[in-house]
Protein backbone atom coordinates (compact mmCIF):
# COMPACT_ATOMS: atom_id res chain seq x y z
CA UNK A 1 0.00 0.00 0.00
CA UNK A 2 1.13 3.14 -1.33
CA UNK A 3 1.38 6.42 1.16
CA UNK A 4 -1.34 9.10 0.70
CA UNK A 5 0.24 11.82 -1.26
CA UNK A 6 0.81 15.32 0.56
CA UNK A 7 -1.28 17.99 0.93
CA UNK A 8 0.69 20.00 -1.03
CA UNK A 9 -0.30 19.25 -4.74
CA UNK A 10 -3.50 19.30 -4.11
CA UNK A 11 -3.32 22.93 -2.51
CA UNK A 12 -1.90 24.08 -5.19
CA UNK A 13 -4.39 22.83 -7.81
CA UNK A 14 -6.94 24.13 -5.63
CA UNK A 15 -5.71 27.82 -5.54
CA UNK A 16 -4.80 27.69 -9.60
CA UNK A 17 -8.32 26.77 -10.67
CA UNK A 18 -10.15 29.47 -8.16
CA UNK A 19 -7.43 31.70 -9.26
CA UNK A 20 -8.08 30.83 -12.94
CA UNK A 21 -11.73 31.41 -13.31
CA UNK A 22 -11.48 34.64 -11.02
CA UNK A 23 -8.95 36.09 -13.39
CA UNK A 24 -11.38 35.32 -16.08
CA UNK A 25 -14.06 37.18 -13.71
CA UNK A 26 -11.49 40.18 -13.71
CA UNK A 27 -11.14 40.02 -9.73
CA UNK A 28 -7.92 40.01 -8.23
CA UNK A 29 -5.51 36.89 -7.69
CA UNK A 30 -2.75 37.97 -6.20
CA UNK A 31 -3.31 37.10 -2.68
CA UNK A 32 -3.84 33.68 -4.29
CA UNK A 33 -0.28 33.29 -5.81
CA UNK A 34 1.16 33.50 -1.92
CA UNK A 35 -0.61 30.13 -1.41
CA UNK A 36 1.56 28.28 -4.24
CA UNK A 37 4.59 29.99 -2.16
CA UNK A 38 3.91 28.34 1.02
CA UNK A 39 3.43 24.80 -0.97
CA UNK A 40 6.27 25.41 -2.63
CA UNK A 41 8.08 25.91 0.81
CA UNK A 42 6.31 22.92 2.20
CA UNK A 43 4.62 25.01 4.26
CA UNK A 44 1.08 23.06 3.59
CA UNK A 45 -0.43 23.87 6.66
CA UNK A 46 -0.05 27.45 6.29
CA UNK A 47 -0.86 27.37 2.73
CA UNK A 48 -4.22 26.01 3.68
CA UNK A 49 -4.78 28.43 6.22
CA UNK A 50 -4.24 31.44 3.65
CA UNK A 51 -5.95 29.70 1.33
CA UNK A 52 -9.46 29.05 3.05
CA UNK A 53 -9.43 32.92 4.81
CA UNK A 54 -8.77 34.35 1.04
CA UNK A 55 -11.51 32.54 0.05
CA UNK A 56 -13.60 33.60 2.57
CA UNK A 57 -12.06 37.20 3.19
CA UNK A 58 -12.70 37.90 -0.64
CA UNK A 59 -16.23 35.60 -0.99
CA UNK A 60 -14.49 33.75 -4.23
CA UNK A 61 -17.39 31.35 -5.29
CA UNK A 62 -16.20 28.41 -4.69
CA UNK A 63 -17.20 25.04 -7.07
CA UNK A 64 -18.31 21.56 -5.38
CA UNK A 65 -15.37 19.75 -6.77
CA UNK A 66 -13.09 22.56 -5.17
CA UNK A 67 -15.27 22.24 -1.54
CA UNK A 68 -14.51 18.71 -2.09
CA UNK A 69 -11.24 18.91 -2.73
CA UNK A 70 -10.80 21.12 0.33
CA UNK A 71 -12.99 19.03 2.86
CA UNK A 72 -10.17 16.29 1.62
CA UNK A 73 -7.32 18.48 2.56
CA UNK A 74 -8.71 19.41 5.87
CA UNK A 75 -9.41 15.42 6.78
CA UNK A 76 -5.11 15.21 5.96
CA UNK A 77 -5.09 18.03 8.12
CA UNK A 78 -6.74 17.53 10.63
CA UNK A 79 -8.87 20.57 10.52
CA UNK A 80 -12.04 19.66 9.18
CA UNK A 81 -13.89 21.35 12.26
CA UNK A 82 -12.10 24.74 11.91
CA UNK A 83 -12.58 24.42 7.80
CA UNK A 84 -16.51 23.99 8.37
CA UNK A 85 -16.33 26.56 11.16
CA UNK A 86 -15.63 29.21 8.28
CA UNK A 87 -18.21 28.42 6.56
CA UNK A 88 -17.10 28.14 2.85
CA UNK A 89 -19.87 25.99 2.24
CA UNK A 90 -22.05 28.73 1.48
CA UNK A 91 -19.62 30.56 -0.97
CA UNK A 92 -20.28 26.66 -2.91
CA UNK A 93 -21.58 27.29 -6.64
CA UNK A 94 -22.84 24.51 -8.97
CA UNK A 95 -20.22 23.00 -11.59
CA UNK A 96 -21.14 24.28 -14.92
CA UNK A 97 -23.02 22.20 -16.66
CA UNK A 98 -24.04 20.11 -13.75
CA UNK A 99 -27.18 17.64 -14.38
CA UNK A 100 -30.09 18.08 -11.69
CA UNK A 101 -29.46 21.73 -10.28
CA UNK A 102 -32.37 24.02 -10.63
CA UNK A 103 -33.15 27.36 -8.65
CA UNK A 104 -35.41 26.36 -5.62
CA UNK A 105 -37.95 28.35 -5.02
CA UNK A 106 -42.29 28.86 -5.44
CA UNK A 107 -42.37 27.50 -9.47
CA UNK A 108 -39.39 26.06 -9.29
CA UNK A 109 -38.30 22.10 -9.07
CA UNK A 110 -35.89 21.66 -6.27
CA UNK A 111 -34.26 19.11 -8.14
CA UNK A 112 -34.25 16.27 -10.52
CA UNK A 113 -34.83 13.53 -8.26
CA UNK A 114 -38.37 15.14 -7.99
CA UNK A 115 -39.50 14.39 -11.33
């Protein structure tokens, strides 16, 4: 059995694609590119730190893939209760594209298990 690769990587792949599609949003990314830093100094523990407060300092939507991806760093961590505990569930946004997400609402299906 192979040893679970470090947090690191996946850090880093994390900040790129929120960076990525805010760039393409035209909101800034530069306290972003200080997360690669600390991975690249093996600093993941920080780097997640400064990555989950950017998030939630400057309310980056975030996708459920990258949540996911997150959630998975914190379990390494061993921070899942602090990562809940700021709430960056509720910055979550639907993948693009995603089957079975409709706007909930009076009119509107709450989702496609209801048909």
């Amino acid at each position: 059995m192979t040893a679970p690769l470090p947090p690191g990587p996946l850090i880093r792949s994390i900040a790129r694609d929120v960076a990525r599609r805010m760039a393409a949003e035209q909101r800034s990314t530069h306290a972003l590119r200080s997360v690669v830093g600390l991975v690249d100094a093996d600093e993941d523990d920080l780097a997640f730190d400064h990555l989950v407060h950017v998030v939630a300092h400057h309310r980056f939507p975030v996708l459920r893939s990258e949540y996911d991806r997150l959630l998975a760093v914190a379990a390494r961590l061993g921070e899942v209760e602090w990562f809940v505990g700021m709430g960056i569930e509720r910055l979550v946004e639907a993948e693009q594209g995603a089957v079975g997400q409709f706007p909930a609402g009076p009119g509107h299906i709450a989702d496609a298990s209801s048909r």
